[in-house]
N, C-alpha and C. Protein backbone atom coordinates (compact mmCIF):
# COMPACT_ATOMS: atom_id res chain seq x y z
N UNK A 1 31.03 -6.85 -12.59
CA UNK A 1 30.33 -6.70 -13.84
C UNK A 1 29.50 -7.94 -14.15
N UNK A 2 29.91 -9.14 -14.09
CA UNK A 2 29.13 -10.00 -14.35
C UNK A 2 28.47 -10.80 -13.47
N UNK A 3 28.12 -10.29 -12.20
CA UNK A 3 27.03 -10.65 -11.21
C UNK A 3 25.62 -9.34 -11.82
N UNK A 4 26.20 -7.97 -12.00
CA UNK A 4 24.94 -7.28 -12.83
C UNK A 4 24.83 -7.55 -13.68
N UNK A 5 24.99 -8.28 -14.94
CA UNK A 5 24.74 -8.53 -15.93
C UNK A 5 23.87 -10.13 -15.75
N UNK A 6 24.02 -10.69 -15.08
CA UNK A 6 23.59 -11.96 -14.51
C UNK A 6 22.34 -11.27 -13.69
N UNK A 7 22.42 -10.20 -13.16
CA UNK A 7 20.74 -9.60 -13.01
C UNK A 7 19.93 -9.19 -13.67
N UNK A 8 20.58 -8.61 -15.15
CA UNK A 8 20.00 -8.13 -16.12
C UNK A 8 18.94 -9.15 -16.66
N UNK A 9 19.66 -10.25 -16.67
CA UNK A 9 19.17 -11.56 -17.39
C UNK A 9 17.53 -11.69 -16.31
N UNK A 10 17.97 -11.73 -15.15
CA UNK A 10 16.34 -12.41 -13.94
C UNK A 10 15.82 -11.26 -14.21
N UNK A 11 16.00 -9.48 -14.21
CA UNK A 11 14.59 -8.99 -14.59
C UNK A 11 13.36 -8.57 -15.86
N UNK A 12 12.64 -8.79 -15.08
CA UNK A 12 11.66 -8.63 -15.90
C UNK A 12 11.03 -7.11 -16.36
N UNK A 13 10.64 -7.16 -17.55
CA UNK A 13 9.64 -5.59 -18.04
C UNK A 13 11.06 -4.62 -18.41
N UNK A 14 10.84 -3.38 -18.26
CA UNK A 14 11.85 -2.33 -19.19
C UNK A 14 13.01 -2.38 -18.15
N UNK A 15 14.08 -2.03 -18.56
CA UNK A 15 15.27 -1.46 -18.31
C UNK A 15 15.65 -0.24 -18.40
N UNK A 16 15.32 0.52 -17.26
CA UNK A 16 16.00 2.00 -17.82
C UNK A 16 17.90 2.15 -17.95
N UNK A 17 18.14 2.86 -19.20
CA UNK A 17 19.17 3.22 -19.84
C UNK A 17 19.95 4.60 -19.52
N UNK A 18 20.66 4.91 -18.53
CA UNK A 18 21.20 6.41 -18.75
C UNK A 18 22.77 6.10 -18.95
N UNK A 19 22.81 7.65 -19.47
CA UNK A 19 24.71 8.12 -18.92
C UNK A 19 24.76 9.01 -17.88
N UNK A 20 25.88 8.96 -17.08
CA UNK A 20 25.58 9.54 -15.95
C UNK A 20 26.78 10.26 -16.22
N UNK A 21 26.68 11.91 -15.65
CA UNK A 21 28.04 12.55 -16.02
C UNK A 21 27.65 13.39 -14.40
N UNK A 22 29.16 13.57 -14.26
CA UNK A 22 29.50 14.09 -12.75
C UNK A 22 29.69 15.91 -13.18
N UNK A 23 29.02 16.51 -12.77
CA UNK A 23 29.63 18.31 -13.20
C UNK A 23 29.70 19.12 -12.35
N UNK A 24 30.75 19.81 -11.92
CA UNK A 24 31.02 20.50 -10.77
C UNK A 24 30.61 21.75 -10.96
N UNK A 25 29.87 22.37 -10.18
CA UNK A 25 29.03 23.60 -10.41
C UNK A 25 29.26 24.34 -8.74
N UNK A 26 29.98 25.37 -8.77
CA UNK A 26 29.70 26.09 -7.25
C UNK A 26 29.85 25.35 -6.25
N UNK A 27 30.68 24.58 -5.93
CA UNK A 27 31.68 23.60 -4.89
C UNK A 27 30.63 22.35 -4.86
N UNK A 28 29.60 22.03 -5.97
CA UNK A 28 29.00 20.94 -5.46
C UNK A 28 29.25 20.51 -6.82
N UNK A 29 28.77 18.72 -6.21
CA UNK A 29 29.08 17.26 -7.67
C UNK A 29 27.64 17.46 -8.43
N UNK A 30 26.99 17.94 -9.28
CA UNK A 30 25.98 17.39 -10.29
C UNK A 30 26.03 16.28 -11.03
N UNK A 31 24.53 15.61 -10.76
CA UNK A 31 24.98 14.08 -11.27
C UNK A 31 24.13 14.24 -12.47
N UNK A 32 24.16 14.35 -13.47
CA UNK A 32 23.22 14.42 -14.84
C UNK A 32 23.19 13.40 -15.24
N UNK A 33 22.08 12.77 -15.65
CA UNK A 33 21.69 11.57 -16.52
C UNK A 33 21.02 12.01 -17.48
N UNK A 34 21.44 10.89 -18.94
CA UNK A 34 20.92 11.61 -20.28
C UNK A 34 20.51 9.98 -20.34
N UNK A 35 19.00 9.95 -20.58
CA UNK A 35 18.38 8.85 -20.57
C UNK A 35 18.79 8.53 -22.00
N UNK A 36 18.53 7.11 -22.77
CA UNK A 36 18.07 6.39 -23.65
C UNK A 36 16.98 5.26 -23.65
N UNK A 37 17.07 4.79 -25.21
CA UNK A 37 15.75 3.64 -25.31
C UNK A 37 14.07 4.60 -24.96
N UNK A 38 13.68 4.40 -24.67
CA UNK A 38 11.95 4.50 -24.53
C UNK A 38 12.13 6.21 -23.67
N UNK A 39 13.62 6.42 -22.88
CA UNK A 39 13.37 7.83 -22.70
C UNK A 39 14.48 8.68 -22.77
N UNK A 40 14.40 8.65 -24.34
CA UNK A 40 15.60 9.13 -25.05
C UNK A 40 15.15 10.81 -24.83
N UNK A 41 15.81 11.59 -24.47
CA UNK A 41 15.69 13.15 -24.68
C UNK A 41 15.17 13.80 -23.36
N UNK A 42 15.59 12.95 -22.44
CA UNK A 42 14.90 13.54 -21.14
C UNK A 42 16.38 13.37 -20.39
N UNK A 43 16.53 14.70 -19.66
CA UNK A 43 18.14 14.66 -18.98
C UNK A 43 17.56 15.15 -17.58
N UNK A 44 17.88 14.71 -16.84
CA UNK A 44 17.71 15.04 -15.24
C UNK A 44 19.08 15.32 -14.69
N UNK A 45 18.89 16.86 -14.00
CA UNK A 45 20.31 16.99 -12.69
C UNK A 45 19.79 17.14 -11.50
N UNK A 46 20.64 16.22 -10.98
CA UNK A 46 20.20 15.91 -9.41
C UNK A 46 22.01 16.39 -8.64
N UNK A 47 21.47 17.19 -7.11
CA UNK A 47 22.49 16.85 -6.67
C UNK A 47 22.27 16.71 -5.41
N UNK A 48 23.11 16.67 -4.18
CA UNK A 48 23.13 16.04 -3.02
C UNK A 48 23.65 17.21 -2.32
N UNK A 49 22.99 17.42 -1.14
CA UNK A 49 23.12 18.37 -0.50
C UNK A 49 23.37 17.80 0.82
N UNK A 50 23.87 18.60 2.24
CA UNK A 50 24.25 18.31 3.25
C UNK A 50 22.97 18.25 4.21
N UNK A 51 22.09 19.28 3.80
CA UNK A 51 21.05 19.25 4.67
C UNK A 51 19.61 19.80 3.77
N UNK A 52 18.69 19.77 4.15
CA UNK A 52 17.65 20.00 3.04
C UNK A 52 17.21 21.83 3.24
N UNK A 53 18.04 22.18 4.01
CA UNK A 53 17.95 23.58 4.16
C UNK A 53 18.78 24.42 3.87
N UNK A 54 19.79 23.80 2.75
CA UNK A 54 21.31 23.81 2.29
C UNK A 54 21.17 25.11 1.21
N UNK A 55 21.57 25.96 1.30
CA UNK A 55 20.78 27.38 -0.14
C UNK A 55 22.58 27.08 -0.74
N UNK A 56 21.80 26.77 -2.09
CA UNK A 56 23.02 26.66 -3.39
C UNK A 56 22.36 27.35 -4.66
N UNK A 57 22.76 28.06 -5.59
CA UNK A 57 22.72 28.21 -6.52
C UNK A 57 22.68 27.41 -7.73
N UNK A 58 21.48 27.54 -8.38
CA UNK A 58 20.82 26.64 -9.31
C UNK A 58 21.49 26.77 -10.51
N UNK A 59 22.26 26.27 -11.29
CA UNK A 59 22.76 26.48 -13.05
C UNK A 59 22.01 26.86 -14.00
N UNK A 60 22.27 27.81 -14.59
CA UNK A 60 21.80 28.24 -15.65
C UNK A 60 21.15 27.34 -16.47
N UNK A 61 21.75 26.04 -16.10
CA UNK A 61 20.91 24.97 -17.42
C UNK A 61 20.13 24.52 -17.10
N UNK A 62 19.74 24.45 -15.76
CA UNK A 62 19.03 23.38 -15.56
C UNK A 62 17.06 24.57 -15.75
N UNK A 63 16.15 23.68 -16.07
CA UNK A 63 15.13 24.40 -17.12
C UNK A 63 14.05 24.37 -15.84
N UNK A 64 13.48 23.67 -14.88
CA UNK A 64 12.54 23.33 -14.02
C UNK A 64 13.07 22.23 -12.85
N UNK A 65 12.52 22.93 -11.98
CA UNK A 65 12.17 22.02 -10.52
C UNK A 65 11.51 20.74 -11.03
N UNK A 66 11.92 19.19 -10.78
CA UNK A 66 11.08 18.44 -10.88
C UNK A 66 11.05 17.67 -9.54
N UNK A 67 11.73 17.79 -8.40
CA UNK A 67 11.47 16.64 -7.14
C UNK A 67 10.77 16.33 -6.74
N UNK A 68 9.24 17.18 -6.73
CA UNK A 68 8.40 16.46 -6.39
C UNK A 68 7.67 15.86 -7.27
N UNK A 69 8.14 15.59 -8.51
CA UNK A 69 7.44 15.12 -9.96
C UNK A 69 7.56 13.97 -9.82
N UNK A 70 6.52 12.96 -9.09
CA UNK A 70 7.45 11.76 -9.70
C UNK A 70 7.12 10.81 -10.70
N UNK A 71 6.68 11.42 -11.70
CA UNK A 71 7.11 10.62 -12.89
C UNK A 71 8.59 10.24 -13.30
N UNK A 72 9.47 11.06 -12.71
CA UNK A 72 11.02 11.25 -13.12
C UNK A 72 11.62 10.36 -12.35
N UNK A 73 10.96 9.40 -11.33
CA UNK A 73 11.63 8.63 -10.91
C UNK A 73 11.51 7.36 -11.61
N UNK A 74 13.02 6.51 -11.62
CA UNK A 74 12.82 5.58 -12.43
C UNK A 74 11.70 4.68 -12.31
N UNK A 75 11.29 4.22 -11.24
CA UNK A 75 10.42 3.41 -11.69
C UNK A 75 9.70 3.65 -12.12
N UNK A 76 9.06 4.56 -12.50
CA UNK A 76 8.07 5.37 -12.99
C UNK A 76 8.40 5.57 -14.40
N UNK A 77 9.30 6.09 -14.83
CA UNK A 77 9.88 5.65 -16.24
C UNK A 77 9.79 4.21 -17.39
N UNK A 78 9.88 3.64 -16.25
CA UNK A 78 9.66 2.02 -16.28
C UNK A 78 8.61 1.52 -17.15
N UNK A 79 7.64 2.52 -16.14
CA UNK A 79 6.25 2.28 -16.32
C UNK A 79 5.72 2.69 -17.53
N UNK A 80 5.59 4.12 -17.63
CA UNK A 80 5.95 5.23 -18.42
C UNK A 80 6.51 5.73 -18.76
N UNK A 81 6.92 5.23 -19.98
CA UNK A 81 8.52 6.29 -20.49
C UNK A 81 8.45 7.75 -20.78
N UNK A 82 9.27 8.31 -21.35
CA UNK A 82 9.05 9.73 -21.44
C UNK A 82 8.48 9.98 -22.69
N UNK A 83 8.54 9.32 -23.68
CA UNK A 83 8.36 8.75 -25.05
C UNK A 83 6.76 9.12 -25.29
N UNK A 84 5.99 8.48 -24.11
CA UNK A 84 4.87 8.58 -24.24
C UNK A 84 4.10 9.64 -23.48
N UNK A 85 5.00 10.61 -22.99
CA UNK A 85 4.19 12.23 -22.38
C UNK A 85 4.02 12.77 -23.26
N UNK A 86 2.91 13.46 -23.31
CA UNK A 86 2.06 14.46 -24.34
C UNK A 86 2.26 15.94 -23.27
C-alpha cells in the first residue's frame, strides 16, 4: 500500500477513480467498474475470456458493445473524462 501511494504522489495530471466489483454471470468472473471524480456515472463490464472466439452469453445489464471504443480506456478518460461527452 504505501509504495502505491508513494506513486500517487510522482504522478502527474488526473487520476482515474473506480470500484471494481467481481460478478459471476454463466460460469464466468465480470469485472465492473463504477467510475468516480470527473467520470462519475459511467460503469464498464469487462470480462476475460479463454480465447477470442469464446461464445458466452451477454447479461441482461450490460446496455452496448464498447471494445472497440476507445474512449473507455483509461487513458483516455484521463484525457477526457466522461463528464465532458455530449
Amino acid at each position: 500500500m504505501n509504495d502505491g501511494l508513494a506513486l500517487l504522489k510522482i504522478c502527474q495530471g488526473s487520476i482515474i477513480k473506480k470500484r471494481r466489483y467481481l460478478l459471476p454471470y454463466d460460469n464466468l468472473i465480470w469485472e465492473v467498474d463504477e467510475f468516480e471524480g470527473d467520470n462519475t456515472g459511467l460503469i464498464i463490464a469487462e470480462v476475460e475470456l479463454e480465447s477470442e472466439d469464446q461464445i458466452f452469453a451477454l447479461p441482461s445489464w450490460i446496455k452496448e458493445e464498447v471494445s472497440d471504443d476507445n474512449r473507455y480506456y483509461n487513458a483516455n478518460l484521463v484525457q477526457h473524462p466522461f463528464k465532458d461527452w455530449s
